[in-house]
Protein backbone atom coordinates (compact mmCIF):
# COMPACT_ATOMS: atom_id res chain seq x y z
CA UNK A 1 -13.13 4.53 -9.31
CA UNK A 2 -9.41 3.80 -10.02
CA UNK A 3 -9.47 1.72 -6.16
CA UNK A 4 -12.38 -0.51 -7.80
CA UNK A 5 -10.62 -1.40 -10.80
CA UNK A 6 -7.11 -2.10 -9.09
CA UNK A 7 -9.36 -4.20 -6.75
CA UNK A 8 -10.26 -6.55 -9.55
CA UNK A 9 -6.75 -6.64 -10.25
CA UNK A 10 -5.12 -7.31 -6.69
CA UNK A 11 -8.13 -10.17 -6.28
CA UNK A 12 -6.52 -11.91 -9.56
CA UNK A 13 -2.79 -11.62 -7.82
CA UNK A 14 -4.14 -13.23 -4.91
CA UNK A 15 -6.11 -15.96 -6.85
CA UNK A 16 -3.18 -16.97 -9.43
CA UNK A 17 -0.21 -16.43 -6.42
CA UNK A 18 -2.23 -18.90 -4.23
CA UNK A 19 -2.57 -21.31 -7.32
CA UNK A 20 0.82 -20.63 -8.18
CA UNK A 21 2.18 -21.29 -4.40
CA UNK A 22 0.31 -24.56 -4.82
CA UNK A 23 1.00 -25.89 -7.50
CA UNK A 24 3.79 -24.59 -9.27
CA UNK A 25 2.17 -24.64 -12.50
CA UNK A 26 3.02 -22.43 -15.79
CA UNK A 27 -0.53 -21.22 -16.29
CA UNK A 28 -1.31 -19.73 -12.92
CA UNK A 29 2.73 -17.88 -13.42
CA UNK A 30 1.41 -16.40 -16.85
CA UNK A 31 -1.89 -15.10 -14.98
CA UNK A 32 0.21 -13.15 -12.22
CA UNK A 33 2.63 -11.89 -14.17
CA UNK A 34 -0.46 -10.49 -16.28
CA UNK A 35 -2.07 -9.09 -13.27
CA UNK A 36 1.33 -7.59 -12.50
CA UNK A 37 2.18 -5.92 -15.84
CA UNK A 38 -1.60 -4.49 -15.26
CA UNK A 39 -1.61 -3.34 -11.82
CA UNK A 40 0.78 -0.94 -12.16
CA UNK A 41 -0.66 1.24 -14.84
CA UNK A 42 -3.71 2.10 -12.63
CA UNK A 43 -1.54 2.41 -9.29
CA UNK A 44 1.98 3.18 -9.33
CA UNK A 45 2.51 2.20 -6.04
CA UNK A 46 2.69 -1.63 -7.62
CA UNK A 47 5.41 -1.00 -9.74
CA UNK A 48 8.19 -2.26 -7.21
CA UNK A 49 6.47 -5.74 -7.05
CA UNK A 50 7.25 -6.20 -10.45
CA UNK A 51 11.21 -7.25 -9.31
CA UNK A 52 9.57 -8.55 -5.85
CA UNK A 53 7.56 -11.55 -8.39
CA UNK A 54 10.79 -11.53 -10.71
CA UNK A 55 12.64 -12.82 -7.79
CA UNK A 56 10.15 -14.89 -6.09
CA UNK A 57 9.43 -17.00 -9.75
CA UNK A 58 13.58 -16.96 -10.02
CA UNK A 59 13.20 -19.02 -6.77
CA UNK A 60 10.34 -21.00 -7.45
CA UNK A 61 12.23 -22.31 -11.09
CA UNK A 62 15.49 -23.04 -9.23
CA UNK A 63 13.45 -25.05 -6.18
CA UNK A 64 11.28 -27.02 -9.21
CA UNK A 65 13.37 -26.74 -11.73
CA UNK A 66 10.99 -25.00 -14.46
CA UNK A 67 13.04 -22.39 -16.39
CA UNK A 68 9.82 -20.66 -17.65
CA UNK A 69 9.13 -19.78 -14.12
CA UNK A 70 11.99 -17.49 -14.69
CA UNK A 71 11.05 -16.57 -17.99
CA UNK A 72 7.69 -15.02 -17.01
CA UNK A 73 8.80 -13.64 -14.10
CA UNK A 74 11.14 -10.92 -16.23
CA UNK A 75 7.88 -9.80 -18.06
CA UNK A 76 6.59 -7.26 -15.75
CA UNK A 77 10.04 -6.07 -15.13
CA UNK A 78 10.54 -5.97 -18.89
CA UNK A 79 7.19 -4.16 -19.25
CA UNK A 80 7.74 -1.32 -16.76
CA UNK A 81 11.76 -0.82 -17.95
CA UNK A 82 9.79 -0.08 -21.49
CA UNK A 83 7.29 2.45 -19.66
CA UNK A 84 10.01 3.85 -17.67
CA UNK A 85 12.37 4.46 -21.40
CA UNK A 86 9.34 6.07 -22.57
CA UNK A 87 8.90 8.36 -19.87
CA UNK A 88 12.45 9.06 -20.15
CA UNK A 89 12.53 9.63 -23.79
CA UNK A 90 8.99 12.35 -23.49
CA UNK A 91 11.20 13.49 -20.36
CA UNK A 92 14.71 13.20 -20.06
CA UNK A 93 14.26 11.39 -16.06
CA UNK A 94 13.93 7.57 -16.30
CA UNK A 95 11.25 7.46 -14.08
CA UNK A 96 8.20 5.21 -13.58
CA UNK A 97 6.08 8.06 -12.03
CA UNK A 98 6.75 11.49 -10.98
CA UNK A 99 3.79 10.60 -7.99
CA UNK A 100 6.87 9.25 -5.93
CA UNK A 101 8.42 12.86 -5.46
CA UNK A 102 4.94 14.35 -5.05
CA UNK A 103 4.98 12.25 -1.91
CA UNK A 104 8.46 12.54 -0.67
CA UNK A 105 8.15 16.23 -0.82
CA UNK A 106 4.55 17.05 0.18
CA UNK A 107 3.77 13.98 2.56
CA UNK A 108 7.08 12.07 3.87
CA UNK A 109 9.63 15.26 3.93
CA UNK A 110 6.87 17.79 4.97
CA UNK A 111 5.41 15.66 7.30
CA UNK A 112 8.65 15.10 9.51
CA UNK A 113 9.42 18.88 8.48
CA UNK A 114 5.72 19.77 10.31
CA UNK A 115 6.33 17.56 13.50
CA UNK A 116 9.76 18.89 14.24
CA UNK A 117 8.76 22.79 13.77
CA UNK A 118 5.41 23.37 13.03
CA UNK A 119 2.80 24.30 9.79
CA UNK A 120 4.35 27.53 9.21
CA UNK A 121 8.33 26.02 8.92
CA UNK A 122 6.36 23.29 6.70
CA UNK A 123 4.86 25.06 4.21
CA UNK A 124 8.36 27.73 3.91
CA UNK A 125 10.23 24.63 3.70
CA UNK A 126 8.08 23.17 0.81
CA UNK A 127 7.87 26.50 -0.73
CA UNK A 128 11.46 26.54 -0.86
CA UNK A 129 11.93 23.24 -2.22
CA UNK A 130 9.43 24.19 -5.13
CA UNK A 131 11.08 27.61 -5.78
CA UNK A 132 14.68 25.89 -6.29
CA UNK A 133 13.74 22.69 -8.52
CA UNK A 134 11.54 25.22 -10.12
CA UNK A 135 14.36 26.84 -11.80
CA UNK A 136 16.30 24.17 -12.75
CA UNK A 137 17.19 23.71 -16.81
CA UNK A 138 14.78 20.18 -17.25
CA UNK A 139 12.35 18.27 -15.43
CA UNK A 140 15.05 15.80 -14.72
CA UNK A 141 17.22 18.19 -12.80
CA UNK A 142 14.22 18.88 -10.69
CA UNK A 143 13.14 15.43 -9.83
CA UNK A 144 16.30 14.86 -8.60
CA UNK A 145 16.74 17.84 -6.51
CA UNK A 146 13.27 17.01 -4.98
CA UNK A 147 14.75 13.08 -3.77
CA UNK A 148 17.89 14.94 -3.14
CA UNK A 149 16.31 17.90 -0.77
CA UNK A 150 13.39 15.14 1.01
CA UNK A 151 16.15 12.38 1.17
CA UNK A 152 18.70 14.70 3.32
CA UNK A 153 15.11 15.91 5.61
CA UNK A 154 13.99 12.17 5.84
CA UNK A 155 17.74 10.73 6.76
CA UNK A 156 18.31 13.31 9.28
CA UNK A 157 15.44 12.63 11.29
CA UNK A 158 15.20 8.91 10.45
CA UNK A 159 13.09 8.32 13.73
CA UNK A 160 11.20 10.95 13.32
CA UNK A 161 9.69 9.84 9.89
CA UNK A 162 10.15 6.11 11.29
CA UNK A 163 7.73 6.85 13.86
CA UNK A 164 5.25 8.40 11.02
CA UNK A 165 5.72 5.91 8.79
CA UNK A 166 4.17 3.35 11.54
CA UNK A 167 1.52 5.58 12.11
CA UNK A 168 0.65 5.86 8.83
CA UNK A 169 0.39 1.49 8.51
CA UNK A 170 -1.57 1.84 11.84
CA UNK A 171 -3.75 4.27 10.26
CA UNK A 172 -3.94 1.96 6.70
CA UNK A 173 -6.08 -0.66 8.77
CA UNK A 174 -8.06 1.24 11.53
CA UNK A 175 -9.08 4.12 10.27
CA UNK A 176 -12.33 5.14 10.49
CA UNK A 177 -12.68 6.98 7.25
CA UNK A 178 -13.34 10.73 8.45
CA UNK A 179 -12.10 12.30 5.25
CA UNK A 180 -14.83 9.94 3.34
CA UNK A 181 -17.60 10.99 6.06
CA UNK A 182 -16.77 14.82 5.43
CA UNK A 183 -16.80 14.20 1.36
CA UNK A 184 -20.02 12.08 1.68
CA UNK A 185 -21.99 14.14 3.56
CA UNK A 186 -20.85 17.81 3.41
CA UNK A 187 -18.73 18.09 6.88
CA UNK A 188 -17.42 20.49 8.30
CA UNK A 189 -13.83 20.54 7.63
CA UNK A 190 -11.68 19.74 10.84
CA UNK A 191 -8.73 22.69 12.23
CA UNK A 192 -5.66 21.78 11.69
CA UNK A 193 -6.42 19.01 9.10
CA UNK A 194 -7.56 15.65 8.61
CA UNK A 195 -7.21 12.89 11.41
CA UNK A 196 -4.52 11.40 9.10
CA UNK A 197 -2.38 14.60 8.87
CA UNK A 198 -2.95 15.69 12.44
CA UNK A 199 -1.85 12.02 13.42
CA UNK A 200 1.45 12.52 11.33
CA UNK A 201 2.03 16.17 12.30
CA UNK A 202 1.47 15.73 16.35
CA UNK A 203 0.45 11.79 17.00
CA UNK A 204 -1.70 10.59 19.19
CA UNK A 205 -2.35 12.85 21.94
CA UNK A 206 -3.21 15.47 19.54
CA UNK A 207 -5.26 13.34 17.42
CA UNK A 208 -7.15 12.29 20.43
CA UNK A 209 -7.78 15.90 21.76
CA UNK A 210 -9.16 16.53 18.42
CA UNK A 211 -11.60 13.97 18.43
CA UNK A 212 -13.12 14.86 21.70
CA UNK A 213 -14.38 18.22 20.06
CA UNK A 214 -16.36 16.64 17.47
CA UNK A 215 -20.30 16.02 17.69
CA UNK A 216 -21.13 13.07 19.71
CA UNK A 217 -23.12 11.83 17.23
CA UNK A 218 -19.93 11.76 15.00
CA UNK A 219 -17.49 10.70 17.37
CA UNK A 220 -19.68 8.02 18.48
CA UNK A 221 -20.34 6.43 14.45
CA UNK A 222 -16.38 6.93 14.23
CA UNK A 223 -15.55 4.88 17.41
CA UNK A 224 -17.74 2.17 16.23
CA UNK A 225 -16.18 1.89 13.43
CA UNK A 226 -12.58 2.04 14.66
CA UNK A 227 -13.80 -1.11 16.89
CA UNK A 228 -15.36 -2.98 14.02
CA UNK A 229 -11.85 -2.43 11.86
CA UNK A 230 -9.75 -3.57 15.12
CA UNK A 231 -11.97 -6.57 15.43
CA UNK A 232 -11.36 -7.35 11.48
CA UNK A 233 -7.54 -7.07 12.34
CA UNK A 234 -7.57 -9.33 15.05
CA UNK A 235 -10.30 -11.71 13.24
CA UNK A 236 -7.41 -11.43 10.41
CA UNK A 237 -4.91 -12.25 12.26
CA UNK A 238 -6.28 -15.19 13.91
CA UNK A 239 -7.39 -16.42 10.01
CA UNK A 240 -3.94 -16.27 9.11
CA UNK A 241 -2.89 -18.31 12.04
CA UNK A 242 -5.70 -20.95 11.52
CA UNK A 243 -5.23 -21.13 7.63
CA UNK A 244 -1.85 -22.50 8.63
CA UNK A 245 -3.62 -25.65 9.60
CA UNK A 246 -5.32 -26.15 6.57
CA UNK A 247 -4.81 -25.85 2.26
CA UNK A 248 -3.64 -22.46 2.93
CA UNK A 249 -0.75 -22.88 4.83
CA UNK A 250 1.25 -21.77 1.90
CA UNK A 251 -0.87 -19.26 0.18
CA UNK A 252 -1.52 -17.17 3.21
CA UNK A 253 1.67 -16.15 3.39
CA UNK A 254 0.51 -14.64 -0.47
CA UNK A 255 -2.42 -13.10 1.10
CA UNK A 256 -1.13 -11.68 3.88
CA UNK A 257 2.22 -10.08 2.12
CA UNK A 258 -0.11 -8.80 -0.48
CA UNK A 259 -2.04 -6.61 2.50
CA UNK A 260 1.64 -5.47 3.83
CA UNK A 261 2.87 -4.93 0.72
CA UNK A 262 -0.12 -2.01 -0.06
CA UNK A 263 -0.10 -0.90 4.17
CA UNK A 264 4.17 -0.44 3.70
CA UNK A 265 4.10 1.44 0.92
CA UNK A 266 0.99 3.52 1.37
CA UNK A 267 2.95 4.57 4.98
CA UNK A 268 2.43 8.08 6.18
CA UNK A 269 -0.28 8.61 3.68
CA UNK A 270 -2.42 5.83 5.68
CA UNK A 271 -6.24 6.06 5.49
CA UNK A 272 -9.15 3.83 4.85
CA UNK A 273 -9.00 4.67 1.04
CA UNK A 274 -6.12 3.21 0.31
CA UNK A 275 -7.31 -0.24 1.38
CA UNK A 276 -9.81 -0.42 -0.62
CA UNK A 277 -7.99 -2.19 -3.22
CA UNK A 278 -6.71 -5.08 -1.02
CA UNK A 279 -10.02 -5.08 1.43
CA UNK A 280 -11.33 -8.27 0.01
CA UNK A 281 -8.27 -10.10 1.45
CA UNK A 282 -8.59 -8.56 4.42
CA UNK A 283 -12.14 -9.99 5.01
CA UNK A 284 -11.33 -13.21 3.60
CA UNK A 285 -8.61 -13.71 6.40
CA UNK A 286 -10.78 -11.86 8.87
CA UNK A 287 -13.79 -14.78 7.60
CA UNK A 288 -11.45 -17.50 7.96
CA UNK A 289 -10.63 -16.41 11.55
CA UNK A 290 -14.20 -15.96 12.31
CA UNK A 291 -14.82 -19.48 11.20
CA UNK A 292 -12.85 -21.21 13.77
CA UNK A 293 -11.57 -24.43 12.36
CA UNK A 294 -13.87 -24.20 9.10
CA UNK A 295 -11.11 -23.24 7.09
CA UNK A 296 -12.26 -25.97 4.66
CA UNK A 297 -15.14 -23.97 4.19
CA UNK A 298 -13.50 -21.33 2.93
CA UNK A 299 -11.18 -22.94 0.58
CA UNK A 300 -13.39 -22.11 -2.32
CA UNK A 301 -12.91 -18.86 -2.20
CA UNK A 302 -9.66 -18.79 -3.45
CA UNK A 303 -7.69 -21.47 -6.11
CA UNK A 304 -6.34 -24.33 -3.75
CA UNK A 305 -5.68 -26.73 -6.65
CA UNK A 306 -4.37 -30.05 -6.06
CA UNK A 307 -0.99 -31.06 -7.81
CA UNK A 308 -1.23 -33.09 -11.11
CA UNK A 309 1.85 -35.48 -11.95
């Protein structure tokens, strides 16, 4: 239920960052800097936007001159450097979550580790990884040797994970949601993994060859709906391009980053889930391109405020 609640959250970053795009005022800065204090603390993968908004309000107080642009723009910064010193302090590693080396190891290191030389080299190499930051003296020492041990796998084979890591933002938008079908309804679980893993561990062809031995029924309901999200890409796409004409011209750019900002750092780990918190934009840019030239129509859905002063 997490995805729900950060949904809530990422629809008030859109609706203050559009307002604030437009109109440069204090009140719609004090509203995303809330949202982005908030967000956060119920997914860490927000926590780097906090110096992403520091630096965009740092610009938008230099271009109009408002000082308490900049001022509100250090609070989430300010409010995650506390959480991180507290972590540190219960700890010893300043460290906003230790969910960033669960994924380097298991997921970014293990997945380039898998396509190069197979499950079996994988899970040694993991196991090995474990076994060594295991035994070191504090919790610190063995974060560190995790982002030291993944960091040498994942700068070795840069294209390797590259390649993955574009798979995995590929994956963020299209796909069809086979894990959620098995959960839902009691599947049968696939060899060799998920359609997400086997897409990072062999790629397409594999992935492919692994669909064709599902039930028809299945692979049918999943094609459809791989069609349906390409469509709601392209119908996004086009939105953004057509918003350009109208009140949105500025805050799309909001809308859209918001979407890349989630699909970039979600990479390898890529799967209908994770859009769940930033689907409503989607559709709203997917609406707006199925509208045509009603943008104006849809300018109500999000705060296009006009200037006062």
């Amino acid at each position: 239920m997490s995805e729900l609640l950060l949904q809530s959250v990422v629809l008030l970053l859109a609706w203050y960052g559009v307002g604030l795009w437009k109109n440069r005022k204090p009140r719609e800065a004090v509203g995303l800097v809330l949202a982005a204090c908030l967000a956060p603390l119920i997914k860490p993968v927000f926590y780097p936007m906090a110096g992403l908004i520091a630096v965009g309000l740092l610009g938008m107080a230099l271009h109009a001159r408002r000082p308490s642009l900049a001022l509100l723009g250090c609070l989430p910064v300010l409010v995650l450097g506390l959480y991180m010193g507290w972590n540190k302090q219960r700890t010893g590693f300043y460290h906003f979550s230790s969910i960033a080396e669960i994924n380097l190891l298991h997921y970014n290191g293990a997945g380039v580790v898998r396509q190069l030389y197979g499950k079996e080299t994988e899970d040694q190499w993991v196991s090995d990884v474990l076994r060594e930051a295991n035994a070191q003296p504090g919790f610190a020492q063995r974060q560190k040797l995790i982002q030291k041990r993944a960091g040498t796998m994942l700068s070795a084979h840069a294209f390797t994970y590259a390649r993955q890591h574009a798979l995995g933002v590929f994956a963020f938008f299209l796909d069809p949601g086979r894990f959620d079908f098995n959960q839902f309804f009691h599947l049968a679980p696939l060899a060799g993994g998920g359609l997400s893993e086997q897409l990072r561990a062999a790629g397409v062809q594999e992935l492919a060859a692994t669909l064709l031995r599902l039930p028809l029924g299945i692979l049918f309901l999943l094609a459809l709906i791989t069609a349906a999200n390409a469509a709601r890409l392209l119908l996004a796409a086009r939105g953004f391009w057509l918003a350009g004409k109208g009140e949105l011209r500025a805050g799309r750019w909001w809308l859209a980053g918001l979407l890349l900002y989630v699909a970039v750092l979600t990479g390898p780990l890529g799967a209908a889930r994770f859009l769940v918190p930033v689907w409503p934009l989607l559709l709203l840019l997917a609406l707006l391109g199925l509208s045509g030239s009603g943008i104006s129509r849809a300018e109500g859905a999000v705060p296009v405020r006009e200037s006062q002063g």
